[in-house]
N, C-alpha and C. Protein backbone atom coordinates (compact mmCIF):
# COMPACT_ATOMS: atom_id res chain seq x y z
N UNK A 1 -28.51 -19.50 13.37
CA UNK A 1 -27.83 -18.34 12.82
C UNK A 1 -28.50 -17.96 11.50
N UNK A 2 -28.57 -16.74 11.17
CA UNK A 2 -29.25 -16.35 10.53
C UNK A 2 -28.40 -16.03 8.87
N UNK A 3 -28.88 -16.39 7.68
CA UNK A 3 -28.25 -16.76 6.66
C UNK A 3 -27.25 -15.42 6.54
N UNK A 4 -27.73 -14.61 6.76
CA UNK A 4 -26.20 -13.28 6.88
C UNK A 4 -25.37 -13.30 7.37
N UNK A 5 -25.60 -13.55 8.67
CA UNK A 5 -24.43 -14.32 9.57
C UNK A 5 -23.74 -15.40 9.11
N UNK A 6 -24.16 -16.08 8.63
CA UNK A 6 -23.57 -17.36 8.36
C UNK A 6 -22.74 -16.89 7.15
N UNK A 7 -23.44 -15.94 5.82
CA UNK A 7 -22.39 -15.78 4.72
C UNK A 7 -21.24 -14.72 5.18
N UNK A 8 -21.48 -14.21 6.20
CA UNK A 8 -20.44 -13.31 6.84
C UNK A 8 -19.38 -13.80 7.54
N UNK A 9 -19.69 -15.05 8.34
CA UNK A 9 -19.27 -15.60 8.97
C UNK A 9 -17.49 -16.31 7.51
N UNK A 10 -18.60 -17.03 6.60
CA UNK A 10 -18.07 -17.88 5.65
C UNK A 10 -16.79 -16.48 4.98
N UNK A 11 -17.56 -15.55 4.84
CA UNK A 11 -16.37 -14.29 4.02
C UNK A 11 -15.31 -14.16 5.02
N UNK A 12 -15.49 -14.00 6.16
CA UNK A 12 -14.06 -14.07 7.40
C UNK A 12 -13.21 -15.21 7.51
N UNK A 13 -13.97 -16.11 7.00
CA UNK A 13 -13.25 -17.85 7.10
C UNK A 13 -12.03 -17.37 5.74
N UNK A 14 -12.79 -16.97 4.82
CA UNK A 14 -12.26 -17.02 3.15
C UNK A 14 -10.62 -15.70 3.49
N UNK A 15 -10.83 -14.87 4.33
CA UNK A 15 -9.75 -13.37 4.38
C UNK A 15 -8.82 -14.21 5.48
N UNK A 16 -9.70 -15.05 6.45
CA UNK A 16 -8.24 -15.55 7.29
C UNK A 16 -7.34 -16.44 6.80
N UNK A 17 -8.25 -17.31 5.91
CA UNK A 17 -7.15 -18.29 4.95
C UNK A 17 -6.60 -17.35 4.15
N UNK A 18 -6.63 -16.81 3.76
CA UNK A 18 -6.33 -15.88 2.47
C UNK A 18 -4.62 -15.31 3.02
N UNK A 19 -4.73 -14.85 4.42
CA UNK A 19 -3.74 -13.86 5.42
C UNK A 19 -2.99 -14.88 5.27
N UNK A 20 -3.26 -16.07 5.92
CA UNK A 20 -2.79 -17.58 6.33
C UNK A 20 -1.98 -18.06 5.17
N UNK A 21 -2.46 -17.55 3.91
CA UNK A 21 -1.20 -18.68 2.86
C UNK A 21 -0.39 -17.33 2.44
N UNK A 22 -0.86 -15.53 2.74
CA UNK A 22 0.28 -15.02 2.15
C UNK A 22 1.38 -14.39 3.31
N UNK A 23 0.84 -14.61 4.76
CA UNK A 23 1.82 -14.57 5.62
C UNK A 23 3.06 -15.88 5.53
N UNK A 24 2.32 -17.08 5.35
CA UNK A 24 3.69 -18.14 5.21
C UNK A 24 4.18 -17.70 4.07
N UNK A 25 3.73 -17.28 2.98
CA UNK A 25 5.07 -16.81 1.95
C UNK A 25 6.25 -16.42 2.42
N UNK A 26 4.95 -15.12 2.86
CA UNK A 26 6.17 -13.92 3.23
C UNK A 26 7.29 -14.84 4.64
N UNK A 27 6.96 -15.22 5.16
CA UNK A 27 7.49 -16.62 6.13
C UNK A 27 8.88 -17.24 5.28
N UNK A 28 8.28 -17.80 4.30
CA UNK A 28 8.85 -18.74 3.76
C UNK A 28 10.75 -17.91 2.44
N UNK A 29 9.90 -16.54 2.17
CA UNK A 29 10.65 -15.74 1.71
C UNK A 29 11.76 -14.98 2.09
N UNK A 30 11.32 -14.61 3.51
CA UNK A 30 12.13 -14.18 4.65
C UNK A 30 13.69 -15.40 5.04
N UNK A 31 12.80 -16.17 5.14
CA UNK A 31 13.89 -17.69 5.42
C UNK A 31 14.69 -17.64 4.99
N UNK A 32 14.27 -18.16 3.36
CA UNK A 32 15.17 -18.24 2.33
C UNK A 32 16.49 -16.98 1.87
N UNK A 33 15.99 -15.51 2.45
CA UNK A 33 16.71 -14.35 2.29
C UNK A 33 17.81 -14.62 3.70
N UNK A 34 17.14 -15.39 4.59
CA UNK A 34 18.45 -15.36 5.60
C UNK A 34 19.38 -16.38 5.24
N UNK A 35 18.86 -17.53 4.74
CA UNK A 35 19.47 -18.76 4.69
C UNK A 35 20.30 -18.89 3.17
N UNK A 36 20.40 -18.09 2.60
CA UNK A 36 21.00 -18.27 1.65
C UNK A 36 22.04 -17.88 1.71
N UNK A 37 23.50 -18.59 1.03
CA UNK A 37 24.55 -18.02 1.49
C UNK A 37 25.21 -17.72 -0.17
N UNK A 38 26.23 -16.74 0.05
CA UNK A 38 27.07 -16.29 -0.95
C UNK A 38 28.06 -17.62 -1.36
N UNK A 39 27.64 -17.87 -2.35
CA UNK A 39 28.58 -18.56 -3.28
C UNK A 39 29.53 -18.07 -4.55
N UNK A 40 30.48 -18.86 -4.70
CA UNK A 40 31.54 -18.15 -5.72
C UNK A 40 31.07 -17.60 -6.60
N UNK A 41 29.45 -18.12 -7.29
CA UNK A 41 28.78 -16.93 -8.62
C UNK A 41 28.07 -15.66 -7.93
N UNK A 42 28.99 -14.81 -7.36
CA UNK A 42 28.47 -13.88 -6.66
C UNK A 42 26.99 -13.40 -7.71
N UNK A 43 27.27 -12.69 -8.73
CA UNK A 43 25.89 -12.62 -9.63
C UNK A 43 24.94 -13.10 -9.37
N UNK A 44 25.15 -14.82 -9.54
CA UNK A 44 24.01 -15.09 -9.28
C UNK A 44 23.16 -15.48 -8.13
N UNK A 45 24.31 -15.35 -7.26
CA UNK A 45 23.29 -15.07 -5.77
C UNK A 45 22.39 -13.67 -5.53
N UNK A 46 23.06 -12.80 -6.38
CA UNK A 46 22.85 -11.24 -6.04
C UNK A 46 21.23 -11.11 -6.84
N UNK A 47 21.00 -11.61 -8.19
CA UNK A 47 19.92 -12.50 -8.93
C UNK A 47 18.93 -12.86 -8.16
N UNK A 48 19.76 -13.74 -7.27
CA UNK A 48 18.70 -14.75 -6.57
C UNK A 48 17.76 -13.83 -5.55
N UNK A 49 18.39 -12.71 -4.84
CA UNK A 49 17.81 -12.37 -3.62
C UNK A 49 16.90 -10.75 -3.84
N UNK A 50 17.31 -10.68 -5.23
CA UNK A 50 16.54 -9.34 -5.88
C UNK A 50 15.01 -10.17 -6.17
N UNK A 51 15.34 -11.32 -6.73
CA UNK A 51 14.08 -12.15 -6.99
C UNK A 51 13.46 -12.32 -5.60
N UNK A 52 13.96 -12.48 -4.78
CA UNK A 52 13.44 -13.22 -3.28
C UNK A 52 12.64 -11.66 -2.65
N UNK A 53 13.39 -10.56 -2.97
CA UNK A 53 12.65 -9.13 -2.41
C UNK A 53 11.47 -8.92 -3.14
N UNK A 54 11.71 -9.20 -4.48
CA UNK A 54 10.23 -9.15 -5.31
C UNK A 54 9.17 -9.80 -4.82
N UNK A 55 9.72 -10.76 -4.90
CA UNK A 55 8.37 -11.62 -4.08
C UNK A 55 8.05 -11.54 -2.72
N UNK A 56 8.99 -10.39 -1.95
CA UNK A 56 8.76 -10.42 -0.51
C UNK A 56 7.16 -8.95 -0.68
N UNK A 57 8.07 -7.87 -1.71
CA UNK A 57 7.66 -7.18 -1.80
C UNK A 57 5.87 -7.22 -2.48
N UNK A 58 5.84 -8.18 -3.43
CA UNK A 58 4.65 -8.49 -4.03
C UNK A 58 3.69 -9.20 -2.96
N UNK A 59 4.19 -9.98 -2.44
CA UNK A 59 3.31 -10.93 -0.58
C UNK A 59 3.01 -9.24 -0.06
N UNK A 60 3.72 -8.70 0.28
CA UNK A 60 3.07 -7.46 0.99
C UNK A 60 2.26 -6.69 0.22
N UNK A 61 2.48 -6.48 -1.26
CA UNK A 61 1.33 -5.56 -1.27
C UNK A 61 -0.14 -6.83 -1.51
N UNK A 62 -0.24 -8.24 -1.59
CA UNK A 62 -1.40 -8.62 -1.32
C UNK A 62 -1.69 -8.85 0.01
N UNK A 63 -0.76 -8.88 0.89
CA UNK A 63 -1.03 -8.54 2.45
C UNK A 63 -1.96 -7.68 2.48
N UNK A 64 -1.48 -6.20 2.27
CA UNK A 64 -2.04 -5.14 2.30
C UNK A 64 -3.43 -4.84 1.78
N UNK A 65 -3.71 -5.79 0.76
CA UNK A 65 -4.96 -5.78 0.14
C UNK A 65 -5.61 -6.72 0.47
N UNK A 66 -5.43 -7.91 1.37
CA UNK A 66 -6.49 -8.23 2.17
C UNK A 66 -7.02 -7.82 2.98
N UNK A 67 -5.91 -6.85 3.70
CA UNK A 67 -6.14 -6.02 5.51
C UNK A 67 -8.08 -4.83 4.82
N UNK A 68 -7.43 -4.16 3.57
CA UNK A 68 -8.26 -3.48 3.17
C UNK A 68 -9.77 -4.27 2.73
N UNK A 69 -9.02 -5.44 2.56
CA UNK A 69 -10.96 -6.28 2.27
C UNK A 69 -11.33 -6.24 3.78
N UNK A 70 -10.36 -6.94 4.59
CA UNK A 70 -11.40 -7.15 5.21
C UNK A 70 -12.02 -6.19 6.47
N UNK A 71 -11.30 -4.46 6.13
CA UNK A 71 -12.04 -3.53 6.84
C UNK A 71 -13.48 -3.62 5.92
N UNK A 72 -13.50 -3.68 4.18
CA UNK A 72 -14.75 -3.41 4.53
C UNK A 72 -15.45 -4.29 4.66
N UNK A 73 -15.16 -5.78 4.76
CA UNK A 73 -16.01 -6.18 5.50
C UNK A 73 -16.48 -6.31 6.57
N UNK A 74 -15.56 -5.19 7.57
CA UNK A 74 -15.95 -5.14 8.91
C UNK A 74 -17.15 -4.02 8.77
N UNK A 75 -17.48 -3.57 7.76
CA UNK A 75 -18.13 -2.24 7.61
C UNK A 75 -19.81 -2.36 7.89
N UNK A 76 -20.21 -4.22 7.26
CA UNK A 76 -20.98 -5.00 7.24
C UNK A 76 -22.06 -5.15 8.50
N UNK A 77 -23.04 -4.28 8.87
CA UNK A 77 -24.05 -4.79 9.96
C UNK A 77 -24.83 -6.00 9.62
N UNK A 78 -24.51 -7.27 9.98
CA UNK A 78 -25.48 -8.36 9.93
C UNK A 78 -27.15 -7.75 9.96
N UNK A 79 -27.14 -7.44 11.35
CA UNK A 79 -28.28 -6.89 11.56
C UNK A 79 -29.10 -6.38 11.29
N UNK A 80 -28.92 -5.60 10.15
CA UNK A 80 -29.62 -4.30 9.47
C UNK A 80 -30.36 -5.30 8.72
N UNK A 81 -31.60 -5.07 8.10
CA UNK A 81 -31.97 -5.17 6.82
C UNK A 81 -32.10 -4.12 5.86
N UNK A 82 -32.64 -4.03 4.49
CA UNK A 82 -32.93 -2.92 3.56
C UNK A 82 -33.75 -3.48 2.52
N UNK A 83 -34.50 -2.95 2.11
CA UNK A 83 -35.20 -3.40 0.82
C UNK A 83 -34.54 -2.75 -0.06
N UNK A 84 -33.32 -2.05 -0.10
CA UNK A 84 -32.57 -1.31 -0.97
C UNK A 84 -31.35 -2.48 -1.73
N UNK A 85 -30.99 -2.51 -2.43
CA UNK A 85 -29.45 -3.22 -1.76
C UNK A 85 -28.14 -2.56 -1.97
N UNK A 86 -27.41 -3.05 -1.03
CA UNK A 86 -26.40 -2.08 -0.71
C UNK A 86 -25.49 -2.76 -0.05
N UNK A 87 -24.09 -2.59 0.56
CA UNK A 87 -22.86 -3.04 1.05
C UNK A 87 -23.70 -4.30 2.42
N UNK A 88 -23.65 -5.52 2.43
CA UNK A 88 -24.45 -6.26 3.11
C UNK A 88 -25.87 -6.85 2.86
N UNK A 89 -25.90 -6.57 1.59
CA UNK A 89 -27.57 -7.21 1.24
C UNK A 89 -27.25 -8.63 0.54
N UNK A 90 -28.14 -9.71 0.86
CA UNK A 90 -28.51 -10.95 0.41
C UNK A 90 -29.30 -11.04 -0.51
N UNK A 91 -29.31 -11.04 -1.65
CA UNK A 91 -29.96 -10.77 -2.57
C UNK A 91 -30.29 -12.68 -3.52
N UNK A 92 -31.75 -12.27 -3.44
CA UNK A 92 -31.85 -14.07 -4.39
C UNK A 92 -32.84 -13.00 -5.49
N UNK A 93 -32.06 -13.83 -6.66
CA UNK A 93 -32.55 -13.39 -7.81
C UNK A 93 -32.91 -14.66 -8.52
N UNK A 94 -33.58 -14.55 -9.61
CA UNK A 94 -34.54 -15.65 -10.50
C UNK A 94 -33.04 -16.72 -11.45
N UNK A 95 -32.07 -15.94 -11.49
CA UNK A 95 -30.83 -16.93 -11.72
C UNK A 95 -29.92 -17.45 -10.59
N UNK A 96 -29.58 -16.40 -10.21
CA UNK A 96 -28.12 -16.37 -8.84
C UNK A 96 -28.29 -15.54 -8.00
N UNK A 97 -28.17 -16.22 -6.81
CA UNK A 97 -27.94 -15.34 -5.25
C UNK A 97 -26.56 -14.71 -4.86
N UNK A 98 -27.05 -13.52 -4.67
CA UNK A 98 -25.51 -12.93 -3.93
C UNK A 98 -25.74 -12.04 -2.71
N UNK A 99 -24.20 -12.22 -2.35
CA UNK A 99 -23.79 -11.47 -0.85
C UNK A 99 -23.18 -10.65 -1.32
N UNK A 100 -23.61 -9.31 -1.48
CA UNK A 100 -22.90 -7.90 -1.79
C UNK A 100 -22.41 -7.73 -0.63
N UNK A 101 -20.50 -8.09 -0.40
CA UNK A 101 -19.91 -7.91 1.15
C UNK A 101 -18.14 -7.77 -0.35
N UNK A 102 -17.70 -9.23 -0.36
CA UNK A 102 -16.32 -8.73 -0.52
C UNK A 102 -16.28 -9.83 -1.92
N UNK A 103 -15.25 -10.24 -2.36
CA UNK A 103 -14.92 -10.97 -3.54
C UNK A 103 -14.66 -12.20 -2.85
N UNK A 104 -15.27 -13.39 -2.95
CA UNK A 104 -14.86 -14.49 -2.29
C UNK A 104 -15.44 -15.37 -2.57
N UNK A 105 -15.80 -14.84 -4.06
CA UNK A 105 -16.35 -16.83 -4.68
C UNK A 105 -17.31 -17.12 -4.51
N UNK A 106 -17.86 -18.72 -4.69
CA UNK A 106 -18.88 -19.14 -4.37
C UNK A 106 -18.82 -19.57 -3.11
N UNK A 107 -20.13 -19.46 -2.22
CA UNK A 107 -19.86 -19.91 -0.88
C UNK A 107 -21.57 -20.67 -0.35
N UNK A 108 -21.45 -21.51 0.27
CA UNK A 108 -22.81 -22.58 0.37
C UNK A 108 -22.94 -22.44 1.57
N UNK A 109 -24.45 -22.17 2.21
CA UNK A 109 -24.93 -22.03 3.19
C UNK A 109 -26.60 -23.17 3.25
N UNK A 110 -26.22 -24.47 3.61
CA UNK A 110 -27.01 -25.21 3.81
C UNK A 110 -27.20 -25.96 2.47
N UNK A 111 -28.01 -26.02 1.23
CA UNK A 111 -28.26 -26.49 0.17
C UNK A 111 -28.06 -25.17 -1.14
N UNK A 112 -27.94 -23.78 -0.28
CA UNK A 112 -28.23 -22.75 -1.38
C UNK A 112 -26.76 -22.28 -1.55
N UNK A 113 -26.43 -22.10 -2.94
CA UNK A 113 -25.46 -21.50 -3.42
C UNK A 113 -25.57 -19.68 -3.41
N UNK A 114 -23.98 -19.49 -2.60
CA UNK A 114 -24.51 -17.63 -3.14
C UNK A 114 -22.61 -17.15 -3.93
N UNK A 115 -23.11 -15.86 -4.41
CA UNK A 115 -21.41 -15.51 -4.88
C UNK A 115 -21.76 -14.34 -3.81
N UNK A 116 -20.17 -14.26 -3.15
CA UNK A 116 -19.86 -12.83 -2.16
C UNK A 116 -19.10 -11.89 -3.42
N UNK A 117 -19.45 -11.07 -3.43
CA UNK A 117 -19.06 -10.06 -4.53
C UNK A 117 -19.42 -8.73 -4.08
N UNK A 118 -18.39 -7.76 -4.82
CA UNK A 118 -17.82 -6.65 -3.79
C UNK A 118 -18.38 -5.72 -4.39
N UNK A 119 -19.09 -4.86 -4.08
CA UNK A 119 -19.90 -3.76 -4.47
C UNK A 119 -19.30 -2.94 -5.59
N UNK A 120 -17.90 -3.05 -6.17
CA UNK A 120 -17.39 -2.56 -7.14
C UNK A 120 -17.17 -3.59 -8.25
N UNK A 121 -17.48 -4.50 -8.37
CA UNK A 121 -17.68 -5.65 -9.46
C UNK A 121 -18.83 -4.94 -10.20
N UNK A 122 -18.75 -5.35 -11.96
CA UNK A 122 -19.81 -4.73 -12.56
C UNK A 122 -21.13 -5.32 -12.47
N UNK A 123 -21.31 -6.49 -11.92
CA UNK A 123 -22.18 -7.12 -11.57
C UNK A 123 -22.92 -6.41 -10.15
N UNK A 124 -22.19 -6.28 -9.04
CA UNK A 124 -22.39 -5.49 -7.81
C UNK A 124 -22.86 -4.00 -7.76
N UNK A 125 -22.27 -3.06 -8.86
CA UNK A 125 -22.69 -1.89 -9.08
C UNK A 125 -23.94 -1.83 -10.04
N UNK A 126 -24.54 -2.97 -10.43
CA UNK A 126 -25.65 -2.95 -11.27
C UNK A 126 -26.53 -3.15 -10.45
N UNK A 127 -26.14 -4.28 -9.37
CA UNK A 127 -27.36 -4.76 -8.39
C UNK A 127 -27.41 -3.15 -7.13
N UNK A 128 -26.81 -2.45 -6.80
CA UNK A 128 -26.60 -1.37 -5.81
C UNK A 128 -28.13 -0.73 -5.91
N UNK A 129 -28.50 -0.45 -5.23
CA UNK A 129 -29.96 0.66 -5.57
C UNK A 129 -31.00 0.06 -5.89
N UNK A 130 -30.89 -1.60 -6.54
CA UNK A 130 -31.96 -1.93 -6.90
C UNK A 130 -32.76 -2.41 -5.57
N UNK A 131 -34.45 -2.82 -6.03
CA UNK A 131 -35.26 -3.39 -5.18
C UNK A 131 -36.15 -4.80 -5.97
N UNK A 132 -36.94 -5.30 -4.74
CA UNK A 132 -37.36 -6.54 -5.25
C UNK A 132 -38.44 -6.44 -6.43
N UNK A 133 -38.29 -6.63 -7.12
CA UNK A 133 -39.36 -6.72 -8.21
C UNK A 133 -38.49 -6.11 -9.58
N UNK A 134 -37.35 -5.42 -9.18
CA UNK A 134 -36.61 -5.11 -10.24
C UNK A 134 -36.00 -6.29 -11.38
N UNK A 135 -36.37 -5.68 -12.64
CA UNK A 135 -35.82 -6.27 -13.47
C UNK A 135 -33.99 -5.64 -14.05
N UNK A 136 -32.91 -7.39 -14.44
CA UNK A 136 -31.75 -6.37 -14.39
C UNK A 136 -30.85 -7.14 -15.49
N UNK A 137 -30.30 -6.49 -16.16
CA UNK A 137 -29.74 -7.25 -17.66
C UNK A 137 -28.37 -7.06 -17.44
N UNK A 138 -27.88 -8.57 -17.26
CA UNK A 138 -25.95 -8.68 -17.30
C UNK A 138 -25.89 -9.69 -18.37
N UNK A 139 -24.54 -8.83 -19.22
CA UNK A 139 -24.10 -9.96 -19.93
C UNK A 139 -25.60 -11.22 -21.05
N UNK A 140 -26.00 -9.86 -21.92
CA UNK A 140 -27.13 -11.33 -22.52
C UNK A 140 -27.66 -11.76 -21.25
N UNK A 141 -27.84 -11.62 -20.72
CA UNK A 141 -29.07 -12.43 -19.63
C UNK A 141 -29.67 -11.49 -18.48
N UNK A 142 -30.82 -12.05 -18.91
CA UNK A 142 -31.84 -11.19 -17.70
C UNK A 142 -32.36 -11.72 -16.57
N UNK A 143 -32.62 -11.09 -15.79
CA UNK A 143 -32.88 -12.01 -14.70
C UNK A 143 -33.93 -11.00 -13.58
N UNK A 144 -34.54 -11.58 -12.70
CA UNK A 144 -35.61 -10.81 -11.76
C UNK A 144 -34.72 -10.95 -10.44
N UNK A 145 -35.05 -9.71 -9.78
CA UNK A 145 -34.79 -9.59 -7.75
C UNK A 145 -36.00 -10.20 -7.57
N UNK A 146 -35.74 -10.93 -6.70
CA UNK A 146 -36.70 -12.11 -5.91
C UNK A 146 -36.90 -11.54 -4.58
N UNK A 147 -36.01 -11.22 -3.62
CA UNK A 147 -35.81 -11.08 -2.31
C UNK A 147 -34.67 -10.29 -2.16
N UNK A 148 -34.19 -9.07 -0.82
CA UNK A 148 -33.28 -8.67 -0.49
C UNK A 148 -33.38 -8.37 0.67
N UNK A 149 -32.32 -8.96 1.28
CA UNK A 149 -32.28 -9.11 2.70
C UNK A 149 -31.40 -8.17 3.57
């Protein structure tokens, strides 16, 4: 498999766990809104379940904002290459390698470290357009495009 595949592969692993711990919330939130019963401090049950909607309500809107990562990472042709880089490029630079796809950390493919980082990170919109031989200044530090895949 070819190292795109594989960091693509690794970014789908990272959005299904991701679904996976905020669907059991919302799981776990739901429960608790059925299973709770009215006790004599009416208040503070009434307390309790405004808190329990907040947090039902907050699980959904990061629901919602994973569904949206991971269209665009469906947006992603493995296949393609570019000497440009752009939404799907593998980029090794003279400091750090990255997967311009979605926000998902560091992720290891064999011995090489890369960060998946989302084309709207200020780091991601600096690397956009560039090519290999480009020189590119983040943060006090400079660094060379090596390769883009």
């Amino acid at each position: 498999m070819k190292i795109k595949e594989q960091l693509y592969s690794l970014c789908l692993e990272f959005i299904k766990n991701r679904f996976q711990t905020i669907q059991n919330t919302i799981n776990d939130i739901q429960l608790s809104l059925t299973t709770e019963t009215k006790s004599s401090a009416g208040d503070k049950h009434e307390t309790g379940r405004a808190m329990l909607q907040l947090e039902r309500e907050k699980a959904g809107n990061q629901l919602a904002e994973i569904l949206k990562t991971k269209t665009s990472l469906s947006k992603i042709d493995t296949s393609k290459t570019s000497k440009v880089i752009g939404l799907g490029s593998v980029v090794y630079t003279s400091q750090t390698n990255y997967f311009i796809s979605i926000s998902a950390g560091e992720l290891k493919v064999n011995s090489d470290g890369f960060y998946a980082i989302s084309p709207n990170t200020p780091i991601g919109q600096l690397l956009i357009g560039k090519t290999n031989g480009d020189m590119v200044s983040f943060r006090d530090r400079k660094f060379l495009i090596e390769e883009v895949l």
